[in-house]
Protein backbone atom coordinates (compact mmCIF):
# COMPACT_ATOMS: atom_id res chain seq x y z
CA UNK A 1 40.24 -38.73 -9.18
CA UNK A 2 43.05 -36.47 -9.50
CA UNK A 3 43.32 -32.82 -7.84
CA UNK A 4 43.01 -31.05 -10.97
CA UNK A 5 39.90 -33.14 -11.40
CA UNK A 6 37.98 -32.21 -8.09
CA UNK A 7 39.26 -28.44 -8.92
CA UNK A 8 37.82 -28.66 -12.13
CA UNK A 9 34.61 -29.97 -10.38
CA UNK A 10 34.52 -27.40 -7.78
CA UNK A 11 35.08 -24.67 -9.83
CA UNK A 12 31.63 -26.38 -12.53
CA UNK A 13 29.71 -26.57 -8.58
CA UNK A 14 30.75 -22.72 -8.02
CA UNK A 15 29.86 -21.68 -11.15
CA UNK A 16 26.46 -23.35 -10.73
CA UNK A 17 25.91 -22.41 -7.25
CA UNK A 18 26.65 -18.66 -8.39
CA UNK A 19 24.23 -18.74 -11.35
CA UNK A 20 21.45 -19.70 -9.20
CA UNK A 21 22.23 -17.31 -6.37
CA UNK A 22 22.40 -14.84 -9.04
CA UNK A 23 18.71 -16.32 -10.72
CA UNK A 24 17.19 -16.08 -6.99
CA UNK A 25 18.40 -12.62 -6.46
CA UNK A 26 16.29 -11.18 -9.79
CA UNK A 27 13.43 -13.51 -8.36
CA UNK A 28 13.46 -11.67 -5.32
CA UNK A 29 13.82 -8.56 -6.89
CA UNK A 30 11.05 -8.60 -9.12
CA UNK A 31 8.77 -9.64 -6.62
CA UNK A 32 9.49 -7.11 -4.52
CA UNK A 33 8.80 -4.65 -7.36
CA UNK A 34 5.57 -6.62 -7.36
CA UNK A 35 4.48 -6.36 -3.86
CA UNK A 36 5.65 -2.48 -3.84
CA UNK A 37 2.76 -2.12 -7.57
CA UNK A 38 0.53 -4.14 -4.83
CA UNK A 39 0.66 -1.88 -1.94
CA UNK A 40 0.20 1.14 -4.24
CA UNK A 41 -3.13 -0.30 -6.31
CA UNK A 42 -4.15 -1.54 -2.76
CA UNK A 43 -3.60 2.46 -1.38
CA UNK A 44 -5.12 3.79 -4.13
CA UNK A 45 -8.32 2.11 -3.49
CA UNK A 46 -8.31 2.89 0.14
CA UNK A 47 -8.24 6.05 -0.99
CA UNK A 48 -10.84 6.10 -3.53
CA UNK A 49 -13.38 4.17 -0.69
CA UNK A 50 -12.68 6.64 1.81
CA UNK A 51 -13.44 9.70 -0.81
CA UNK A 52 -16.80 7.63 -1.86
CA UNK A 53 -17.92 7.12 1.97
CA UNK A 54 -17.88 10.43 2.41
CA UNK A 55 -19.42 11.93 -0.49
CA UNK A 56 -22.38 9.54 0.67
CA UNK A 57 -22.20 10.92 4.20
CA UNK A 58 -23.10 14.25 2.60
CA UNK A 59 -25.37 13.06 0.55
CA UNK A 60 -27.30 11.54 3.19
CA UNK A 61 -26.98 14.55 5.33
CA UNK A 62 -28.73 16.63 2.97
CA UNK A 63 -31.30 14.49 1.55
CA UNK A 64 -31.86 14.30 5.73
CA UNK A 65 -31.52 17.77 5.51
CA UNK A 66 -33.93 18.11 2.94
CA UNK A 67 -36.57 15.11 4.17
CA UNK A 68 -36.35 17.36 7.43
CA UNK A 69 -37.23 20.38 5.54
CA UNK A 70 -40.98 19.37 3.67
């Protein structure tokens, strides 16, 4: 195998090896745009559970309230 051969050969490995690292990168991209959608869905229902617990704390206060009252 000549030089210009294993050049050649490096330069097709490089090229590869640069694709992929280029392929991974997006990967990891994307699924960090993922996780982010994920943490925000899983906020926003944290949210929306805490809001609902305490709308039923008042309700149960006042139908206490009201129980208490007859």
């Amino acid at each position: 195998m000549t030089i210009d051969e294993r050049l050649e050969r490096l330069t097709e490995r490089h090229e590869a090896l640069t694709q992929t690292v280029e392929l991974v990168a997006r990967e990891i991209q994307e699924m960090k745009s993922s996780i982010e959608g994920v943490k925000s869905f899983t906020t926003d229902i944290a949210e929306g559970t805490a809001r609902l617990l305490r709308i039923a704390e008042i309700h149960e206060h006042r139908i206490s309230r009201l129980e208490g009252e007859q």
